[in-house]
C-alpha atoms as a PDB file:
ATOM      1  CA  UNK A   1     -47.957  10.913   9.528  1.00  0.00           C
ATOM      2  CA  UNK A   2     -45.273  13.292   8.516  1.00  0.00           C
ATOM      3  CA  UNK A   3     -43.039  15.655  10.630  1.00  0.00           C
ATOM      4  CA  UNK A   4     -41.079  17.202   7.541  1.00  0.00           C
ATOM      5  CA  UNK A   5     -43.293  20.289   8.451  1.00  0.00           C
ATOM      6  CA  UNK A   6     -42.071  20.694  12.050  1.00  0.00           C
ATOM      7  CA  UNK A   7     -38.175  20.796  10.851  1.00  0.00           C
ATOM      8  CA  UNK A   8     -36.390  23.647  10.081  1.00  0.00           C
ATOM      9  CA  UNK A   9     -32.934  23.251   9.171  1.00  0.00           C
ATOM     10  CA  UNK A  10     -30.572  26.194   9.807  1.00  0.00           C
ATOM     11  CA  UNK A  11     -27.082  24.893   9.180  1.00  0.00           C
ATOM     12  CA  UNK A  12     -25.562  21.447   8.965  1.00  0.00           C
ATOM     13  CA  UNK A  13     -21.420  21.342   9.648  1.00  0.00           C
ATOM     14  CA  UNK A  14     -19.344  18.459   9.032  1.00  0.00           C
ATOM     15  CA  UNK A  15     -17.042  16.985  11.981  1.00  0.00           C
ATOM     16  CA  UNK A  16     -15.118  13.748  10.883  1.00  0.00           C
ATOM     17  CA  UNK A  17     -15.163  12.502   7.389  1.00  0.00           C
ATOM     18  CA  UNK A  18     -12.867   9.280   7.901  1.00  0.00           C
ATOM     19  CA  UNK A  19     -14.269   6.212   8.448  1.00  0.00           C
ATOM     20  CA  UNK A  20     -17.870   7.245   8.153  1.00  0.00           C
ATOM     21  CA  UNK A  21     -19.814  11.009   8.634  1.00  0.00           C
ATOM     22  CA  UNK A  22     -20.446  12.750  11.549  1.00  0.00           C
ATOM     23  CA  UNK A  23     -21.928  15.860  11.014  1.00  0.00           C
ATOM     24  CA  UNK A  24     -23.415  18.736  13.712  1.00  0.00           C
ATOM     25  CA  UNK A  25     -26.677  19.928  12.447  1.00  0.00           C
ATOM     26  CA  UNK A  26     -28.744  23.139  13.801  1.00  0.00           C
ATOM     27  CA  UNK A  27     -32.493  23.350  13.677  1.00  0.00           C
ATOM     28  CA  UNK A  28     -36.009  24.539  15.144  1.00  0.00           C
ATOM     29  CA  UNK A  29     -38.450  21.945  15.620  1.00  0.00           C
ATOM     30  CA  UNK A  30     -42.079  23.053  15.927  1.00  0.00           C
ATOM     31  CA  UNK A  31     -43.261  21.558  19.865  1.00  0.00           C
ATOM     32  CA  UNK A  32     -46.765  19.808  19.939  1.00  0.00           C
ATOM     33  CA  UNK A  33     -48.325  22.927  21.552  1.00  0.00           C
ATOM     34  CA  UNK A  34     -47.046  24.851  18.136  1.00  0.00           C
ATOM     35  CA  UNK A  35     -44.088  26.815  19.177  1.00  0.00           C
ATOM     36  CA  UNK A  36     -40.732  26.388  17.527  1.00  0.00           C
ATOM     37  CA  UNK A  37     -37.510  25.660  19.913  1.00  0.00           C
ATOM     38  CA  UNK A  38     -34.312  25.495  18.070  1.00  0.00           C
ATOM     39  CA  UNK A  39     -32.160  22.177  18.986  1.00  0.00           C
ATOM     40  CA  UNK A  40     -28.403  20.991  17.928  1.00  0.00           C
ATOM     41  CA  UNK A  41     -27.815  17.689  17.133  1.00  0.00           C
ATOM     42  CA  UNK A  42     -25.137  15.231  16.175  1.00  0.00           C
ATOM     43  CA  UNK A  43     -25.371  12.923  13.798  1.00  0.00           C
ATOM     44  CA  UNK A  44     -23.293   9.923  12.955  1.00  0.00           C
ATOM     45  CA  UNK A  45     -23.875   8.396   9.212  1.00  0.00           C
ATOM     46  CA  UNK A  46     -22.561   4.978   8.489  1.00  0.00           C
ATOM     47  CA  UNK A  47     -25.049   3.798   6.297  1.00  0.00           C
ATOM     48  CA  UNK A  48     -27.962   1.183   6.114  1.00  0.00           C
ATOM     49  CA  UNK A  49     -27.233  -2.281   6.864  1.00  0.00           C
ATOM     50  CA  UNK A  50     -28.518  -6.155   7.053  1.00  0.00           C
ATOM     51  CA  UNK A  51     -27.929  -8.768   9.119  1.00  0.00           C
ATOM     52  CA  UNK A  52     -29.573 -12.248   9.511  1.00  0.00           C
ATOM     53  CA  UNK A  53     -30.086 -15.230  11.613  1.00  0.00           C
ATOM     54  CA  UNK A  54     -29.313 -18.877   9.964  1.00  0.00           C
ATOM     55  CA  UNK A  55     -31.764 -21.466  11.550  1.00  0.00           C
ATOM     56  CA  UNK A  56     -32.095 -24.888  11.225  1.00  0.00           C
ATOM     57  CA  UNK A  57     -35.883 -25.839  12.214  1.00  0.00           C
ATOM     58  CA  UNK A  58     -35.181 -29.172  12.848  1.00  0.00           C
ATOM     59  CA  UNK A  59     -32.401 -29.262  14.545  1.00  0.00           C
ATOM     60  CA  UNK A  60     -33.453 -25.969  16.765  1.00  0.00           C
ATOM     61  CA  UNK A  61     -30.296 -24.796  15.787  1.00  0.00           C
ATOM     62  CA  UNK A  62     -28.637 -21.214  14.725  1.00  0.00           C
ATOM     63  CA  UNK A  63     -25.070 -19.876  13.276  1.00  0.00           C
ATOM     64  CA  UNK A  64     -23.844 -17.425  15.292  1.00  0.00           C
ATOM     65  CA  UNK A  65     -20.445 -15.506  15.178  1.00  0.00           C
ATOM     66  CA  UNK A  66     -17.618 -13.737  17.129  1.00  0.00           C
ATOM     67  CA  UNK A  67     -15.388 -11.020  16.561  1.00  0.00           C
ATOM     68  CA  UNK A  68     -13.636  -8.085  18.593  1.00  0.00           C
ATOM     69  CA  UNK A  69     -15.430  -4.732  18.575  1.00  0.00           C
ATOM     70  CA  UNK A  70     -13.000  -2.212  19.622  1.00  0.00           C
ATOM     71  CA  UNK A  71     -16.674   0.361  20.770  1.00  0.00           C
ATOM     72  CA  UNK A  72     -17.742  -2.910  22.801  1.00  0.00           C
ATOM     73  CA  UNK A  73     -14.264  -3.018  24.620  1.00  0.00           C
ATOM     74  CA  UNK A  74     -13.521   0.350  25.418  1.00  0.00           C
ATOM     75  CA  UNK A  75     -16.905   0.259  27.037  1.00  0.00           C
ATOM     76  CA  UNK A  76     -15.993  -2.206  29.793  1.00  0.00           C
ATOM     77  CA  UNK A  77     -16.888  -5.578  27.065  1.00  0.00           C
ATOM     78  CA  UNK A  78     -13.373  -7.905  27.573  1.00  0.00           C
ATOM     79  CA  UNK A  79     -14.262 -10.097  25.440  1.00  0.00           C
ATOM     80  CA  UNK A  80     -15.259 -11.330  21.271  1.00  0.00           C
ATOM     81  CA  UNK A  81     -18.826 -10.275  20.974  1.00  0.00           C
ATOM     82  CA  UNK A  82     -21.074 -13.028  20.003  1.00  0.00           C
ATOM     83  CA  UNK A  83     -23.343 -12.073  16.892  1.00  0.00           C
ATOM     84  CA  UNK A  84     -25.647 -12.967  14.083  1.00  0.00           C
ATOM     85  CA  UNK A  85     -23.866 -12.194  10.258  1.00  0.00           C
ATOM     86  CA  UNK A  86     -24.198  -8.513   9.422  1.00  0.00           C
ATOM     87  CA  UNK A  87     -22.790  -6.103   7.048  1.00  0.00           C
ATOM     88  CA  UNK A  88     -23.310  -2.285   5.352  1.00  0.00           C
ATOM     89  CA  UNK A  89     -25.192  -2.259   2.108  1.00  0.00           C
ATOM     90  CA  UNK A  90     -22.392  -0.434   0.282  1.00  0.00           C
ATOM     91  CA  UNK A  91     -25.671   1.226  -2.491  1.00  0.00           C
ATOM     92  CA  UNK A  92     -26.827  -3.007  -2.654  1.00  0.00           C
ATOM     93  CA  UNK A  93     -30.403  -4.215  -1.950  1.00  0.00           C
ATOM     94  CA  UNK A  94     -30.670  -5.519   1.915  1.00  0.00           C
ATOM     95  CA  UNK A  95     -30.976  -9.399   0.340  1.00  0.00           C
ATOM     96  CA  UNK A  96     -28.312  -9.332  -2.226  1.00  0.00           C
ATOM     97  CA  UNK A  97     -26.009  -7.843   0.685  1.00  0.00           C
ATOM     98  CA  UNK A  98     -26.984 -10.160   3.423  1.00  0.00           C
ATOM     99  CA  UNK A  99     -26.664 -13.014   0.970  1.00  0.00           C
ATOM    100  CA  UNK A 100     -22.924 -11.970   0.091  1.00  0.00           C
ATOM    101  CA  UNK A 101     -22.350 -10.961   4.147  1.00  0.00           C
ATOM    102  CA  UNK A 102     -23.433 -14.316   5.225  1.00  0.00           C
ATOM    103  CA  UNK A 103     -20.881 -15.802   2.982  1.00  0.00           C
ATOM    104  CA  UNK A 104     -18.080 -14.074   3.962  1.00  0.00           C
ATOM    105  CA  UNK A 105     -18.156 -14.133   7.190  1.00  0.00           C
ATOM    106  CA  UNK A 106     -19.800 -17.256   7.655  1.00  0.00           C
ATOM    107  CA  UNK A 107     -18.907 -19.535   5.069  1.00  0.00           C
ATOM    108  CA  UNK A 108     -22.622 -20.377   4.211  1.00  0.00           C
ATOM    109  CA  UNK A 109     -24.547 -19.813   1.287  1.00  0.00           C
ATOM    110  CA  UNK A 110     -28.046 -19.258   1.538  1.00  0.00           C
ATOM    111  CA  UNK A 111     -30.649 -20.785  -0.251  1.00  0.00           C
ATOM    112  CA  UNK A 112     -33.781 -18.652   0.948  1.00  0.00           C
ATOM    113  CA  UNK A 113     -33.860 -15.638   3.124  1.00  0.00           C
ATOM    114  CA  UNK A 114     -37.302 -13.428   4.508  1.00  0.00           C
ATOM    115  CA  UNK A 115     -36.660 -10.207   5.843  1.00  0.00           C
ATOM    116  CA  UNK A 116     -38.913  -9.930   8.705  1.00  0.00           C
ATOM    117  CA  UNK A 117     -38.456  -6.137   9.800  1.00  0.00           C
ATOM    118  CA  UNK A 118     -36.527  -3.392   9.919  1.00  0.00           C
ATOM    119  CA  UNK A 119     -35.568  -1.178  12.873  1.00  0.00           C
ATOM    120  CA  UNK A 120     -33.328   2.365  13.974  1.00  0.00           C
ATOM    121  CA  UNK A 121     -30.662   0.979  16.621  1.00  0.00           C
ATOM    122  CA  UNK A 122     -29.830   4.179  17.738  1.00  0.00           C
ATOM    123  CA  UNK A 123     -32.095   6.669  16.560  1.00  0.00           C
ATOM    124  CA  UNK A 124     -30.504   9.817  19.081  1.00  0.00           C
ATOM    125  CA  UNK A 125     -27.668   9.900  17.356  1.00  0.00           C
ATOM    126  CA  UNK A 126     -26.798   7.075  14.867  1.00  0.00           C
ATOM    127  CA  UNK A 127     -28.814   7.064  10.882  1.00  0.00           C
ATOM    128  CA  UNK A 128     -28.613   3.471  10.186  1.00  0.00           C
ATOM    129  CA  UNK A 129     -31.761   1.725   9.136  1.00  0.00           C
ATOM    130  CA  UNK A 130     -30.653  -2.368   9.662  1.00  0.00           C
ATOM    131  CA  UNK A 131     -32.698  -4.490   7.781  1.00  0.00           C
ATOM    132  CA  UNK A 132     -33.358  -7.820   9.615  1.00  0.00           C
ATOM    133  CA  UNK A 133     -33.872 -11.410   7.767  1.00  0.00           C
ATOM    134  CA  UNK A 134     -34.251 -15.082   8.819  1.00  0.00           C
ATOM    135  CA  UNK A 135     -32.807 -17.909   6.654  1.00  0.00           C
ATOM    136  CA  UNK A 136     -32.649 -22.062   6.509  1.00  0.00           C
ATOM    137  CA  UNK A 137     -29.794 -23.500   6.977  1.00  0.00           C
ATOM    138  CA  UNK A 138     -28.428 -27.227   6.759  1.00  0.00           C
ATOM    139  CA  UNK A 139     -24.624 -28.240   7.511  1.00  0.00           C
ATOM    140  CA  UNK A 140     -24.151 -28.821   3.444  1.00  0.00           C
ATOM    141  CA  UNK A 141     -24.424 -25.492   2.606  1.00  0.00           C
ATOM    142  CA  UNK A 142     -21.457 -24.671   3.987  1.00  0.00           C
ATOM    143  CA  UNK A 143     -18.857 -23.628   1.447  1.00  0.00           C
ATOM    144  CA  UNK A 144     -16.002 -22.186   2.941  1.00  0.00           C
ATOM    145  CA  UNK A 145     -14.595 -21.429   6.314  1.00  0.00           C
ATOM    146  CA  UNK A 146     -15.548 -17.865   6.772  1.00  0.00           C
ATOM    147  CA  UNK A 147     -14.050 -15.626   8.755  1.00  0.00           C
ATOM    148  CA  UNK A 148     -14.419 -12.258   6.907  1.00  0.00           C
ATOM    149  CA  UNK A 149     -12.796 -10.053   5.502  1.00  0.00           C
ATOM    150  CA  UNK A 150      -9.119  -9.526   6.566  1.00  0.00           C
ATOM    151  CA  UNK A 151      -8.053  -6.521   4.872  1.00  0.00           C
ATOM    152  CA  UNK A 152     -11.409  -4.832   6.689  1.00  0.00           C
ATOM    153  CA  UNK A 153      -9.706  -5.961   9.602  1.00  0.00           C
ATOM    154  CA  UNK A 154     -12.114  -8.307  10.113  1.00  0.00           C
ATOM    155  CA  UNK A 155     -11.694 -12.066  12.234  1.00  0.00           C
ATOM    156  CA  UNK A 156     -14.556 -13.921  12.699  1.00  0.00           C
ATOM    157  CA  UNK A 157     -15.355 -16.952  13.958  1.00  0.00           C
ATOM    158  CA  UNK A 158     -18.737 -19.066  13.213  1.00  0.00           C
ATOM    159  CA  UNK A 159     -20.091 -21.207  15.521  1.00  0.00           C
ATOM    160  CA  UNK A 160     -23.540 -23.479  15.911  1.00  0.00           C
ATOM    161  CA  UNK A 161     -25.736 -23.234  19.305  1.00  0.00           C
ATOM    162  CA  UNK A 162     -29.037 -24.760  19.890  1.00  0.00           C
ATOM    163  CA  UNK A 163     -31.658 -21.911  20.299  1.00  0.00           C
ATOM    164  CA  UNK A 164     -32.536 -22.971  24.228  1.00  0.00           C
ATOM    165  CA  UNK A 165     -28.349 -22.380  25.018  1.00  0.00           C
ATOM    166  CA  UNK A 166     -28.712 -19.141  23.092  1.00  0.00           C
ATOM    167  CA  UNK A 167     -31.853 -17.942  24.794  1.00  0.00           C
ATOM    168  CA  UNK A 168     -29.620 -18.866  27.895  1.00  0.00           C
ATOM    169  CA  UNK A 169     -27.006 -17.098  26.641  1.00  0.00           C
ATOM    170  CA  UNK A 170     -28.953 -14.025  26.587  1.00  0.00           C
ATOM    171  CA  UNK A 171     -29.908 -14.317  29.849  1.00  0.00           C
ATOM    172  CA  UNK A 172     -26.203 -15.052  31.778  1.00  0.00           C
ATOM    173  CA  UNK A 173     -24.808 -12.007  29.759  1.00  0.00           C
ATOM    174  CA  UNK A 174     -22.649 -13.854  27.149  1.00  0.00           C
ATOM    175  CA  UNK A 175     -25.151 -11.901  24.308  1.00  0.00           C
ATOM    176  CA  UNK A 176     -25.495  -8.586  24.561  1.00  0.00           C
ATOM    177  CA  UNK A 177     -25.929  -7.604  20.564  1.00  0.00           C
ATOM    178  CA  UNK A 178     -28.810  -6.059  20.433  1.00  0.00           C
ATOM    179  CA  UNK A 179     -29.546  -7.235  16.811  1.00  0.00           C
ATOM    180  CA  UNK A 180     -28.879 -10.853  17.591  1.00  0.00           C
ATOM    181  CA  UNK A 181     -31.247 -10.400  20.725  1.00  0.00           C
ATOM    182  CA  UNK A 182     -33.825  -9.258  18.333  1.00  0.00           C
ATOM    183  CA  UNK A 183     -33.119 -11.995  15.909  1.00  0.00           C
ATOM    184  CA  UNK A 184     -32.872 -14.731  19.169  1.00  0.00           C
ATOM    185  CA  UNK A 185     -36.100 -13.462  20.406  1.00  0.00           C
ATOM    186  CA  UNK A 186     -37.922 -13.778  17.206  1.00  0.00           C
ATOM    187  CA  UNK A 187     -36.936 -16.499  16.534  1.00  0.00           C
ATOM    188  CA  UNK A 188     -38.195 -18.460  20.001  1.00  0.00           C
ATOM    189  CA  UNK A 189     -41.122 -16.626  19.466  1.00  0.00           C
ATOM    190  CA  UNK A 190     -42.156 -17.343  15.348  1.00  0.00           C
ATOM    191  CA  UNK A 191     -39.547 -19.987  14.595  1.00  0.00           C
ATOM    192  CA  UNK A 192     -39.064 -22.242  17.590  1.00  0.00           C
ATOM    193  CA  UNK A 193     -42.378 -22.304  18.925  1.00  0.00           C
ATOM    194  CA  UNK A 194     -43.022 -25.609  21.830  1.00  0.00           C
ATOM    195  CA  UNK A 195     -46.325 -25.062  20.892  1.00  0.00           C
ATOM    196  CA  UNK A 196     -46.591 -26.319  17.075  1.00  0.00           C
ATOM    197  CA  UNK A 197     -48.189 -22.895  16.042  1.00  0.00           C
END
């Protein structure tokens, strides 16, 4: 299905052009009963990005990080915001990105990674496409410390939780991602099953 049809686009203006694009863009849309209503919308471009969750099968085990999010704590968050790796594409493919992303912020390389969907976050106002993989993980393919990249700003800390804790961790509050939710909940689902399936 296509809705390239229904879109006409009337003017597009450009409000910030710092850190990434946030342009105001004018429009009619043709309605579902065939009449055309114009709309303004704003749209925030930062790009497409990846981000993964490490697992260790055997262990029931993931890699998890935290790092300050200055959006998080101006909206009420006082705390490091506990995630799964994740990073922009920068014009890479999704796995060479998340392969490089995982090792910079995490220290670990990874051997084999499955991307297992791909999803809008914020599709009312934000573009980026995030491109979502899975990965094996054992303790020896750990190479470095991590931490990310300083100059970016960036201080990140890696840590290892067994998936029940996460799951619990969800549930109390101390995760509220939404991408490492996704990845958390896939993974009790397809990865971590009780059942053997």
């Amino acid at each position: 299905m296509t809705v390239a049809h229904r879109v006409r686009l009337e003017d597009v203006i450009t409000l910030a052009d710092d850190w990434y694009v946030l342009k105001k863009s004018t429009f009619s849309f043709q309605r579902a009963d065939g009449s055309w209503q114009r709309q303004s919308r704003e749209t925030y471009d930062r790009g497409n990005g990846a981000t993964i969750l490490l697992y260790d099968p055997e262990r029931r085990t993931v890699i998890l990080t935290r790092q300050f999010r200055y959006p998080a704590f101006v909206n009420g968050h006082d705390d490091l915001l506990i995630e799964t790796p994740a990073g922009l594409l920068d014009n890479a493919a999704p796995e060479e990105r998340i392969r490089a992303e995982t090792q910079e912020e995490t220290g670990f390389h990874v051997r084999e990674v499955r991307q297992i969907f791909d999803a809008f976050m914020s599709p009312g106002s934000v573009t980026e496409r995030l491109h979502f993989f899975v990965g094996e993980y054992r303790l020896d393919d750990r190479l470095s410390a991590g931490g990310g990249n300083a100059e970016e700003g960036e201080d990140i800390a890696t840590f290892e939780v067994g998936i029940d804790e996460a799951m619990a961790m969800i549930d109390s509050g101390a995760i509220r991602d939404g991408k490492t939710i996704m990845l958390l909940q896939y993974a009790a689902l397809k990865l971590f099953r009780s059942d053997g399936r």
